[in-house]
N, C-alpha and C. Protein backbone atom coordinates (compact mmCIF):
# COMPACT_ATOMS: atom_id res chain seq x y z
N UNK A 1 4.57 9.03 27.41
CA UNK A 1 5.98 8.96 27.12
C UNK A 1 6.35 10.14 26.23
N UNK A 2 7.32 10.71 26.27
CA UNK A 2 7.82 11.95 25.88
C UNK A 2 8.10 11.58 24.61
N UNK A 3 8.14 12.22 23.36
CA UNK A 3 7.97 12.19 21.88
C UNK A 3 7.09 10.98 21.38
N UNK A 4 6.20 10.94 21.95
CA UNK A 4 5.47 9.89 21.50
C UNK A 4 4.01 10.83 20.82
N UNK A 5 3.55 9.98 19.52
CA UNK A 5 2.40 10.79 18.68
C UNK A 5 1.34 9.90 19.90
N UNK A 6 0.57 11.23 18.78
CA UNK A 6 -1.02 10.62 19.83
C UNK A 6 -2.26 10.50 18.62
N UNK A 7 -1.96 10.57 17.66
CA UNK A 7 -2.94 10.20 16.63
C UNK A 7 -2.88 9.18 15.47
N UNK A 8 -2.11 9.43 14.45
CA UNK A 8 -1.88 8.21 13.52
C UNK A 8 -0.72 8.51 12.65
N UNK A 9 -0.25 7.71 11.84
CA UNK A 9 0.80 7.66 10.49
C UNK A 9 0.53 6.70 9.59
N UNK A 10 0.10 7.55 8.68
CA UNK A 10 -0.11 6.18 6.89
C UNK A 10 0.86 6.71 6.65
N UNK A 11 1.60 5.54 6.25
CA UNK A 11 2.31 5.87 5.29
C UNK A 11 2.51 5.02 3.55
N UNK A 12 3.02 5.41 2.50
CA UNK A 12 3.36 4.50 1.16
C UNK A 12 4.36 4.54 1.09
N UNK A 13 5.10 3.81 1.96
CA UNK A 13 6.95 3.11 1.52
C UNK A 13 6.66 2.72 -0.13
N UNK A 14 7.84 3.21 -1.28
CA UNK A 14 8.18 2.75 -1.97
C UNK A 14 7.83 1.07 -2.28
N UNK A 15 7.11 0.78 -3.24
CA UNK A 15 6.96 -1.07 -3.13
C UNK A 15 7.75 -1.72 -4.38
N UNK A 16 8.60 -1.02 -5.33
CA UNK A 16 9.25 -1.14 -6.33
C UNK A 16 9.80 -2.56 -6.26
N UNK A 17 10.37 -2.78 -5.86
CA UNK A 17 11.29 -4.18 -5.24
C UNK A 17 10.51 -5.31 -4.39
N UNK A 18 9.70 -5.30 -3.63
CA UNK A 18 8.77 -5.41 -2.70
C UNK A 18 7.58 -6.23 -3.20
N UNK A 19 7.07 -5.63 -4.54
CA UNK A 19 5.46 -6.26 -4.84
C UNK A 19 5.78 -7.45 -5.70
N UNK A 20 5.23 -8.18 -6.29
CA UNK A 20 5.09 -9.34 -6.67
C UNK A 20 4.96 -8.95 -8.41
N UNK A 21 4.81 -7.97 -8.84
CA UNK A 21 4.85 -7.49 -10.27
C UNK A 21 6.28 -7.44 -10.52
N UNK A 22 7.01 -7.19 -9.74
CA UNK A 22 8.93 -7.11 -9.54
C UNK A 22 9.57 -8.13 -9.09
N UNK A 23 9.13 -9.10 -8.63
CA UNK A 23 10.26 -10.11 -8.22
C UNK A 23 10.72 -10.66 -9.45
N UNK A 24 10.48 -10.52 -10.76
CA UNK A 24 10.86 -10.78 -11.84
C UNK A 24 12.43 -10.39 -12.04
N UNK A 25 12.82 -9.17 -11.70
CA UNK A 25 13.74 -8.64 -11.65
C UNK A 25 14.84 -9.07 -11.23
N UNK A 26 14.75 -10.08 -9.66
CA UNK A 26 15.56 -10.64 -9.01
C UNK A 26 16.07 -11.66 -9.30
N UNK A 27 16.11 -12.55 -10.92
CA UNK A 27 16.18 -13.65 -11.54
C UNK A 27 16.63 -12.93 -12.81
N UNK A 28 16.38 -12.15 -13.06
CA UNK A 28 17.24 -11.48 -14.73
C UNK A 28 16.28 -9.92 -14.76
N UNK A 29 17.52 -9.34 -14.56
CA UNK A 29 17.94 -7.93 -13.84
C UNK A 29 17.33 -7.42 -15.43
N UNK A 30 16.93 -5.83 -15.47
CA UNK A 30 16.75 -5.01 -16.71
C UNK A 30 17.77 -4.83 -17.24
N UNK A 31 17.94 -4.10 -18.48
CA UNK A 31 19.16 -3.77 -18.93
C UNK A 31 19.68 -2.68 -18.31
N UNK A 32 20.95 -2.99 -18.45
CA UNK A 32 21.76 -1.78 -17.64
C UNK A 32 21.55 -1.91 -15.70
N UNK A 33 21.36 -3.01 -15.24
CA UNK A 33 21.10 -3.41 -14.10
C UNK A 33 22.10 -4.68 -13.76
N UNK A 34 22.52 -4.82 -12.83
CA UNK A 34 22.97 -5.96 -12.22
C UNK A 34 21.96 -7.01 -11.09
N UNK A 35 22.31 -8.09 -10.85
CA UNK A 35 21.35 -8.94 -9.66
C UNK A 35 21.55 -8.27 -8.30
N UNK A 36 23.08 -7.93 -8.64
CA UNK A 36 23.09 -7.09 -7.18
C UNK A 36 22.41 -6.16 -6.60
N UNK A 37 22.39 -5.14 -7.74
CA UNK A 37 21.67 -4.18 -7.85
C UNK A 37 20.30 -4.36 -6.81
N UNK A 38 19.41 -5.15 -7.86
CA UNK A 38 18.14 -5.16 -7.97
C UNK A 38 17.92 -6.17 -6.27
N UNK A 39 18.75 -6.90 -5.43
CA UNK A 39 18.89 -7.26 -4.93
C UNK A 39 19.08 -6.15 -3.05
N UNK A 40 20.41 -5.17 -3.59
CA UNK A 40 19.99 -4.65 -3.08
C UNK A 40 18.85 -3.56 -2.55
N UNK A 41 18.30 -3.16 -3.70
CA UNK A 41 16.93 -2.54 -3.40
C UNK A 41 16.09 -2.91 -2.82
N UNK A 42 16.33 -4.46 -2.93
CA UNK A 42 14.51 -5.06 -2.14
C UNK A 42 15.06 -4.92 -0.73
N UNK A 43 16.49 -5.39 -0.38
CA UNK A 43 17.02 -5.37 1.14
C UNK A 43 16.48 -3.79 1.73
N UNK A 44 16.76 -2.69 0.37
CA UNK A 44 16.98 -1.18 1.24
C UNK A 44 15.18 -1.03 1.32
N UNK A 45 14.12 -1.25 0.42
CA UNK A 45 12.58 -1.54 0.30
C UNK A 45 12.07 -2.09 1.62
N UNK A 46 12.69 -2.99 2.20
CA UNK A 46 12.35 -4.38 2.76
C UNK A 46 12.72 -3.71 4.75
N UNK A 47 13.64 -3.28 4.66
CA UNK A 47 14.46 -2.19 5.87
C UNK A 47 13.48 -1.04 5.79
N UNK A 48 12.86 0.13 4.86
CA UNK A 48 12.61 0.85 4.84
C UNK A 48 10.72 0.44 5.57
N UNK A 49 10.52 -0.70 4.70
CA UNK A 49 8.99 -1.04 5.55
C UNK A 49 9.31 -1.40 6.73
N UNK A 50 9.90 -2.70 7.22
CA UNK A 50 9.82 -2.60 8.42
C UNK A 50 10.59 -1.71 9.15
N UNK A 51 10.95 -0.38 9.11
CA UNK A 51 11.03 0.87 10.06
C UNK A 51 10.05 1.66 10.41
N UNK A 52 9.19 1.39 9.24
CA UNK A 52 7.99 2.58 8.91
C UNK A 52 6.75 1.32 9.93
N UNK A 53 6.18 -0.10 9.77
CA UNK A 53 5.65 -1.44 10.41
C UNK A 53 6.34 -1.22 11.73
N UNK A 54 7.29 -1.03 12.09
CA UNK A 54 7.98 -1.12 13.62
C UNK A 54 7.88 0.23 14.79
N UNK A 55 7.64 0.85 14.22
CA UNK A 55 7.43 2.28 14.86
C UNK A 55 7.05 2.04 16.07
N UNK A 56 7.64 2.21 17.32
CA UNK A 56 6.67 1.78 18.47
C UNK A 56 5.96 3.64 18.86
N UNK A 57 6.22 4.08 18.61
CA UNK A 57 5.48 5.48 19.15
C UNK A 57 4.86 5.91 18.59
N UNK A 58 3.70 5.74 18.11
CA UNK A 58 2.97 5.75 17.20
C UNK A 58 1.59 4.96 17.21
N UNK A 59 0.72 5.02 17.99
CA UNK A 59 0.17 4.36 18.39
C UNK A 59 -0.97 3.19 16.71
N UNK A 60 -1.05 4.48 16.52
CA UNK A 60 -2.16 3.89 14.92
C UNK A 60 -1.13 4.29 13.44
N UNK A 61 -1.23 3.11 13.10
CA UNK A 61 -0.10 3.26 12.01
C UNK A 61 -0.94 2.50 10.98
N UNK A 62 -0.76 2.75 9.69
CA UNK A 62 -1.25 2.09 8.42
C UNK A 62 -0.33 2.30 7.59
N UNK A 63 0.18 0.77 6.60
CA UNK A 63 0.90 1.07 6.10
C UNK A 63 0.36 0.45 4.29
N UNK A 64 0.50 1.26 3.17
CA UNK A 64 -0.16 0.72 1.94
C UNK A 64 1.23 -0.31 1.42
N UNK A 65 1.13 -1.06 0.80
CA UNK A 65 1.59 -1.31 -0.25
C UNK A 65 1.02 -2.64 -0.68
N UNK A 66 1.13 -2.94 -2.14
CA UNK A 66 0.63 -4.09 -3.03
C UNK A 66 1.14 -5.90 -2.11
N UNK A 67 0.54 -6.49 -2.91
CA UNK A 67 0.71 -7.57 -2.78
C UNK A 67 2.71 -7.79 -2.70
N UNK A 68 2.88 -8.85 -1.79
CA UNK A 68 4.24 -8.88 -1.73
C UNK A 68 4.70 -10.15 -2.01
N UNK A 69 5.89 -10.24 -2.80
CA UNK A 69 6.50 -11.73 -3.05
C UNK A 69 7.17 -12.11 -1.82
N UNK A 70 7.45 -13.46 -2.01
CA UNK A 70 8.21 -14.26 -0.57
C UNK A 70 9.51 -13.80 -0.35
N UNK A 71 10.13 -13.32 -1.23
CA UNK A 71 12.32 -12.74 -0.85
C UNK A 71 11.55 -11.59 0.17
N UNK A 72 10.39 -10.49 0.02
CA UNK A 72 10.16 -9.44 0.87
C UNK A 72 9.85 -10.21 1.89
N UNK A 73 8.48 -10.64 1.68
CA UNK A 73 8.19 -11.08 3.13
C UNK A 73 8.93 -11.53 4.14
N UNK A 74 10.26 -12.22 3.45
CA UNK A 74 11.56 -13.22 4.22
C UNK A 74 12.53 -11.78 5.38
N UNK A 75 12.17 -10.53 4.40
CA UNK A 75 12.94 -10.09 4.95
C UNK A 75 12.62 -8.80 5.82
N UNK A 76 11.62 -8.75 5.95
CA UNK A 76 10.80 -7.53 6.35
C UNK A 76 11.04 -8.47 8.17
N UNK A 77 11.15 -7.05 9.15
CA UNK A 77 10.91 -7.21 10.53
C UNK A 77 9.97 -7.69 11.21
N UNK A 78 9.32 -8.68 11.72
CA UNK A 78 8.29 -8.76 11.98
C UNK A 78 7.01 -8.94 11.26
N UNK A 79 7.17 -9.38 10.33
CA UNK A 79 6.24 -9.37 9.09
C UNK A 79 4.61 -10.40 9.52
N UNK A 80 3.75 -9.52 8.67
CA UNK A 80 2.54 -10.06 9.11
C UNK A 80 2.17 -10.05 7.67
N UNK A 81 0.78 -10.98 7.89
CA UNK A 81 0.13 -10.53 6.62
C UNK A 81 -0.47 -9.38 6.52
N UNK A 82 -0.99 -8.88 5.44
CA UNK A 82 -1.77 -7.40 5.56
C UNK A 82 -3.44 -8.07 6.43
N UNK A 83 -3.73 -6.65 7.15
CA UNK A 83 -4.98 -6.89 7.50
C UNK A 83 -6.13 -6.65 7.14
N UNK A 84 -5.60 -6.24 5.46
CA UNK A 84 -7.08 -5.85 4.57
C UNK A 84 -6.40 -5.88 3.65
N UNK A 85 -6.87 -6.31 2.30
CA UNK A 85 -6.54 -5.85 1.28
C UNK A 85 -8.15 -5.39 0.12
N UNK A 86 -8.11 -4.45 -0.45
CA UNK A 86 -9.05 -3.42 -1.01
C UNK A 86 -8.69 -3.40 -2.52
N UNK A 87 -9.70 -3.57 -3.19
CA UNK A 87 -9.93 -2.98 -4.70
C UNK A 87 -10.57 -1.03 -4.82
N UNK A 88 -9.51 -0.59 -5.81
CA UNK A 88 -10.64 1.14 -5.79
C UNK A 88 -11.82 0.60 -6.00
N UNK A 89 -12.07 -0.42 -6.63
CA UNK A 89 -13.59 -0.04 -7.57
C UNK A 89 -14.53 0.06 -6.07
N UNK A 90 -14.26 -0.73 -5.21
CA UNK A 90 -14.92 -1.17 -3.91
C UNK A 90 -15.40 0.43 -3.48
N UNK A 91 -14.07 1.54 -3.62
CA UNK A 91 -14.61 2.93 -3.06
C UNK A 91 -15.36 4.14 -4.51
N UNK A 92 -15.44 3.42 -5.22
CA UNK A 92 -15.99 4.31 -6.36
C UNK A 92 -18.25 3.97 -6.49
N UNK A 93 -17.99 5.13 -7.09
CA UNK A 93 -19.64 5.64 -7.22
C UNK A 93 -20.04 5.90 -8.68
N UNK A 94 -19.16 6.12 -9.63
CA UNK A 94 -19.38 6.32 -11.05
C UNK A 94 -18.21 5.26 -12.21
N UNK A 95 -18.89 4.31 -12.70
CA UNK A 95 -18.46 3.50 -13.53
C UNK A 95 -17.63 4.41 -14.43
N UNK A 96 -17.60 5.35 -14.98
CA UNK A 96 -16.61 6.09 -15.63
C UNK A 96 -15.24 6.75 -14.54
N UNK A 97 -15.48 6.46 -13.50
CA UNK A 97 -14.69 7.79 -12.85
C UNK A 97 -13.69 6.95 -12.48
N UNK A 98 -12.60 7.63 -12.26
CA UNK A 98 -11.04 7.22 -11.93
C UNK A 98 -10.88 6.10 -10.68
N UNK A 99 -12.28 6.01 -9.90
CA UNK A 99 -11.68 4.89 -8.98
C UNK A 99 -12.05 3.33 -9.66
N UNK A 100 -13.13 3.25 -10.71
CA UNK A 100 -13.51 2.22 -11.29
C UNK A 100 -12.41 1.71 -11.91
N UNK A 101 -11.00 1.23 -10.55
CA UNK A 101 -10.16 0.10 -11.48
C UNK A 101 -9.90 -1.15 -10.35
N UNK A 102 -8.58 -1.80 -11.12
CA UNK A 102 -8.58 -3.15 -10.17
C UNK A 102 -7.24 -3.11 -10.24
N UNK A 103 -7.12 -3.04 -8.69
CA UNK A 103 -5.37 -2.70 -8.00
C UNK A 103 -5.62 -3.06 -6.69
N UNK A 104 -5.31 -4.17 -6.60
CA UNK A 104 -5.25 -4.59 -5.33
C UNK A 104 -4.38 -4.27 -4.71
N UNK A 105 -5.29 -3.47 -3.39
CA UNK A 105 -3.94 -2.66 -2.26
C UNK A 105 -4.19 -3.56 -0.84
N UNK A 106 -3.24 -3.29 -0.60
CA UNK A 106 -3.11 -3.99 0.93
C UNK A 106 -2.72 -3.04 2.01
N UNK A 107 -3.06 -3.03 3.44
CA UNK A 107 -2.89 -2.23 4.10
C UNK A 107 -2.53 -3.47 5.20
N UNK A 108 -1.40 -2.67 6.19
CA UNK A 108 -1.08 -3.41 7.51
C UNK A 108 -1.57 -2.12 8.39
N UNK A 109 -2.10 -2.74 9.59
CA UNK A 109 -3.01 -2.14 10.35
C UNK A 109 -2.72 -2.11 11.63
N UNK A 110 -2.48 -0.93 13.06
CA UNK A 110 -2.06 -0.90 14.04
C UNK A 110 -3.20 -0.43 14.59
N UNK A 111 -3.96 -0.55 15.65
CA UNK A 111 -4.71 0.48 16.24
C UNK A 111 -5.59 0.57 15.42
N UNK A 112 -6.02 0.59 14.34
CA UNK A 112 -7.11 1.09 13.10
C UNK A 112 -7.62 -0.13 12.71
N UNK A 113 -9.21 0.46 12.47
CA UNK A 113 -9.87 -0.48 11.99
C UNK A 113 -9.73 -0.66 10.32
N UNK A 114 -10.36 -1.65 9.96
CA UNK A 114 -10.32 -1.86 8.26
C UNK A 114 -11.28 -1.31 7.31
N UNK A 115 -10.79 -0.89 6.52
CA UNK A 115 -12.06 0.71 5.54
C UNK A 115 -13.07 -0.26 5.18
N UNK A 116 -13.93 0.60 5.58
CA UNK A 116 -15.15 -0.35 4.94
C UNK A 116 -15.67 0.68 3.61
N UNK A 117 -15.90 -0.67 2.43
CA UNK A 117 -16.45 -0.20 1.51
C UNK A 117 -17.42 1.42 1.65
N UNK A 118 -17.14 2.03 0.42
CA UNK A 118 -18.26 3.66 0.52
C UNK A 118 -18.87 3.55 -1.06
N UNK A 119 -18.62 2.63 -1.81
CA UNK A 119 -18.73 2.51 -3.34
C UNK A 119 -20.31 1.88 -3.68
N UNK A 120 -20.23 1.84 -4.11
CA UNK A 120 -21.89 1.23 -5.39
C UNK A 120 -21.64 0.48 -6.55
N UNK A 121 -20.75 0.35 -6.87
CA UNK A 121 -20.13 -0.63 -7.92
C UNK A 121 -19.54 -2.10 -7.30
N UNK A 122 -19.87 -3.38 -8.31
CA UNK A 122 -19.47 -4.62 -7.78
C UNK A 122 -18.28 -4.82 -8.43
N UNK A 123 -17.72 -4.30 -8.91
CA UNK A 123 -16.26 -4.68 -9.70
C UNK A 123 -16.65 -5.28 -11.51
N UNK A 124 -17.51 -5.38 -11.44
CA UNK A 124 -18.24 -6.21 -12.88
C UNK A 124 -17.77 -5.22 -14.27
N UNK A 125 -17.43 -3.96 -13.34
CA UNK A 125 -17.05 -2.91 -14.87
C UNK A 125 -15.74 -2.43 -14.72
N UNK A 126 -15.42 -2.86 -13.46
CA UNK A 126 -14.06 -2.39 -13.48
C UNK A 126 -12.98 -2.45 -14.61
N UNK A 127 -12.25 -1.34 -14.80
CA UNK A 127 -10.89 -1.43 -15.47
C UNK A 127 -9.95 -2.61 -15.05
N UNK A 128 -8.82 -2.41 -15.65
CA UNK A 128 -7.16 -3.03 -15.52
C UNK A 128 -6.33 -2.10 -15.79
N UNK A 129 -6.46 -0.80 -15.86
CA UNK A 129 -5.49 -0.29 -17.02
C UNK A 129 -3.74 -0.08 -16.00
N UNK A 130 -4.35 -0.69 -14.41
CA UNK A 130 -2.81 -0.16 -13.64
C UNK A 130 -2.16 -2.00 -14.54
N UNK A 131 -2.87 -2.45 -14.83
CA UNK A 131 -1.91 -4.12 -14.60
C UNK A 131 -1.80 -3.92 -15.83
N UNK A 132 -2.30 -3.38 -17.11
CA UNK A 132 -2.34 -3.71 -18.54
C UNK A 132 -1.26 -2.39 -18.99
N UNK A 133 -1.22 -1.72 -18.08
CA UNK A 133 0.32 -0.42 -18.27
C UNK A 133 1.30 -0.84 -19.64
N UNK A 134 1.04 0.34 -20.60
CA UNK A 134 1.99 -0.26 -21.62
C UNK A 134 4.14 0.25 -21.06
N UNK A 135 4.40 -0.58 -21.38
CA UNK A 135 5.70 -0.44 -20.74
C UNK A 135 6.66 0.96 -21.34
N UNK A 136 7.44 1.65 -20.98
CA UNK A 136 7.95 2.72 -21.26
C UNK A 136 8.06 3.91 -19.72
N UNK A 137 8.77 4.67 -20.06
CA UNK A 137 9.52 5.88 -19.17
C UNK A 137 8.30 6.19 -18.03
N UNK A 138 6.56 5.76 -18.50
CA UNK A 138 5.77 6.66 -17.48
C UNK A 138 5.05 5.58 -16.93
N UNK A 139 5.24 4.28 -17.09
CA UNK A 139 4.77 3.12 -16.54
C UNK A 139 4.48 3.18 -15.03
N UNK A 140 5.67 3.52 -14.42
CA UNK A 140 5.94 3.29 -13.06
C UNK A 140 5.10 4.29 -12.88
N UNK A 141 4.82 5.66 -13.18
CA UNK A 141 3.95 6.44 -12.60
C UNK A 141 2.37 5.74 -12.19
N UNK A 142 2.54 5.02 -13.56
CA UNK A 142 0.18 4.90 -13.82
C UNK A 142 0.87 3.46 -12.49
N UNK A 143 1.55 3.07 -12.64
CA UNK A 143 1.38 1.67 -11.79
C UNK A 143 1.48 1.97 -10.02
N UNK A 144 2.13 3.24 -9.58
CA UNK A 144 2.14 3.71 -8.46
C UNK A 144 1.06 4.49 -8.03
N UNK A 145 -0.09 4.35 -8.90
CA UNK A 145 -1.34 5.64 -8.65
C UNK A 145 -2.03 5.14 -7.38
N UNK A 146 -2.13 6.04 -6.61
CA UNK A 146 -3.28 5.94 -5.64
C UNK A 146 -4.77 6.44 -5.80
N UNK A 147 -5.52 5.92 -5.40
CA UNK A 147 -6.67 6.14 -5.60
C UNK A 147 -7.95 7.34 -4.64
N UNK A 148 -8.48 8.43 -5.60
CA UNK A 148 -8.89 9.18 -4.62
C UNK A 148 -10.32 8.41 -3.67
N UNK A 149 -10.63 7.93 -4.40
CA UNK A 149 -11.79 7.01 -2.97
C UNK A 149 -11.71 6.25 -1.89
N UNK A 150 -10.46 5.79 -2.23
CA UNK A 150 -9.73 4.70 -1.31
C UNK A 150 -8.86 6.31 -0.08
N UNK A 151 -8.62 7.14 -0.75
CA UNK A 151 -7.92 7.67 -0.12
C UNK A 151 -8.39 8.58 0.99
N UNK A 152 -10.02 9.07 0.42
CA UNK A 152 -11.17 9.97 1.13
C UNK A 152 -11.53 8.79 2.36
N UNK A 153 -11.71 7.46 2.08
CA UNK A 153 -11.78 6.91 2.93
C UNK A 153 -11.26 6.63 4.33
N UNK A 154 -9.79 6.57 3.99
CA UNK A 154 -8.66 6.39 5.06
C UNK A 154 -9.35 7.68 5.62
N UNK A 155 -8.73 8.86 5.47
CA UNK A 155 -9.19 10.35 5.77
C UNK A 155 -10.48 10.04 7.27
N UNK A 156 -11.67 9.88 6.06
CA UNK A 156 -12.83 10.04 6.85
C UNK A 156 -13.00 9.24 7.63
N UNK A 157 -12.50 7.54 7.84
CA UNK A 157 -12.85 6.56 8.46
C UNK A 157 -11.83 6.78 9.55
N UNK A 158 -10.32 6.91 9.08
CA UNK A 158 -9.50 6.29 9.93
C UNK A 158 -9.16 8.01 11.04
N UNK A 159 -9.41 9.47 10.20
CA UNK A 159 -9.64 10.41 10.95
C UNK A 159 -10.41 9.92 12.17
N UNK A 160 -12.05 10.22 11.88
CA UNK A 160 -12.94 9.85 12.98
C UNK A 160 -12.49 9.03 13.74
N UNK A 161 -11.74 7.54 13.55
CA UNK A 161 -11.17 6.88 14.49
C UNK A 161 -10.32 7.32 15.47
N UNK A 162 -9.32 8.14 14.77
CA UNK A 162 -8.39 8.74 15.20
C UNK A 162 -8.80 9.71 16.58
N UNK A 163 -9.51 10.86 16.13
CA UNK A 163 -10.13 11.35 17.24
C UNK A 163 -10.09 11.14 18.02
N UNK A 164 -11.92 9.96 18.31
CA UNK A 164 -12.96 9.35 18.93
C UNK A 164 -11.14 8.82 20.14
N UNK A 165 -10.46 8.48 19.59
CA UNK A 165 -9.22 7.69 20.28
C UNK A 165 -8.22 8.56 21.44
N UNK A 166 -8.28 9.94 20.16
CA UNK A 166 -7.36 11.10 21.19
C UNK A 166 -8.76 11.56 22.47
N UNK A 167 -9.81 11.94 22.34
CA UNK A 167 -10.91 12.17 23.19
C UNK A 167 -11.38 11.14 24.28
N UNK A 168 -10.87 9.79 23.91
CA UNK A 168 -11.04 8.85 25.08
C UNK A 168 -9.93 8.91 25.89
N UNK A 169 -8.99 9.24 25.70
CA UNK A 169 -7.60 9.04 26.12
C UNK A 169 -7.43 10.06 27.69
């Protein structure tokens, strides 16, 4: 079919509105916020995943985001559960190094298989520091971090998939 991909799309829609650390919001808004507000974001969050989940041309699609409260799930297109959800520590190799934390990600899955662990660590030393975030102006940054092991993974696992897929074709 004419404009149609032939390999894959991850993508990280925005989960601001979306994850379950925020539905707080939708019951007593921040300051300087309205319900509406915060209301409409999860609708424009909620539209924006399922466009990015609905893609029909596209054969292998992955999509990240955190754990989700029930107003998203209600409103997302087609909504599934995720078909994996992953800790970094799972892709880390050095108890000091930046993937040794605990952030549970979730991935929805088209065509692609589910990352399998590449790590050496059982979670026993893992951090918190994305959930224990002291609150202020750079919060949202440390709480939106992606992880480079988790991320070499997608790459190397869901690449090779990718391929092996365009070469059978």
């Amino acid at each position: 079919m004419q404009g149609d991909w032939d390999l894959m799309a991850v993508m990280h829609p925005p989960c601001t509105r979306l994850c379950n650390s925020g539905v707080r919001w939708l019951s007593k808004p921040p300051a300087g916020r309205s319900l509406h507000d915060m209301w409409a974001e999860l609708d424009e969050g909620a539209a924006l995943f399922s466009a990015v989940w609905n893609v029909a041309h596209i054969p292998c699609v992955a999509v990240e985001n955190p754990v989700m409260h029930k107003h998203a799930k209600e409103r997302i297109q087609d909504y599934r559960p995720p078909a994996q959800t992953v800790q970094p520590w799972q892709f880390a190799t050095d108890p000091n190094g930046p993937d040794n934390e605990r952030k549970r990600t979730c991935f929805w899955l088209r065509s692609l298989p589910p990352l399998t662990a590449t790590g050496s660590l059982d979670g026993s030393t893992s951090r918190d520091t994305v959930h224990k975030a002291s609150p202020g102006a750079e919060r949202w940054k440390l709480r939106s971090k992606f992880f480079p092991g988790i991320a070499s993974a997608m790459a190397d696992q869901w690449g090779s998939h990718a391929s092996r897929r365009e070469q059978a074709a």
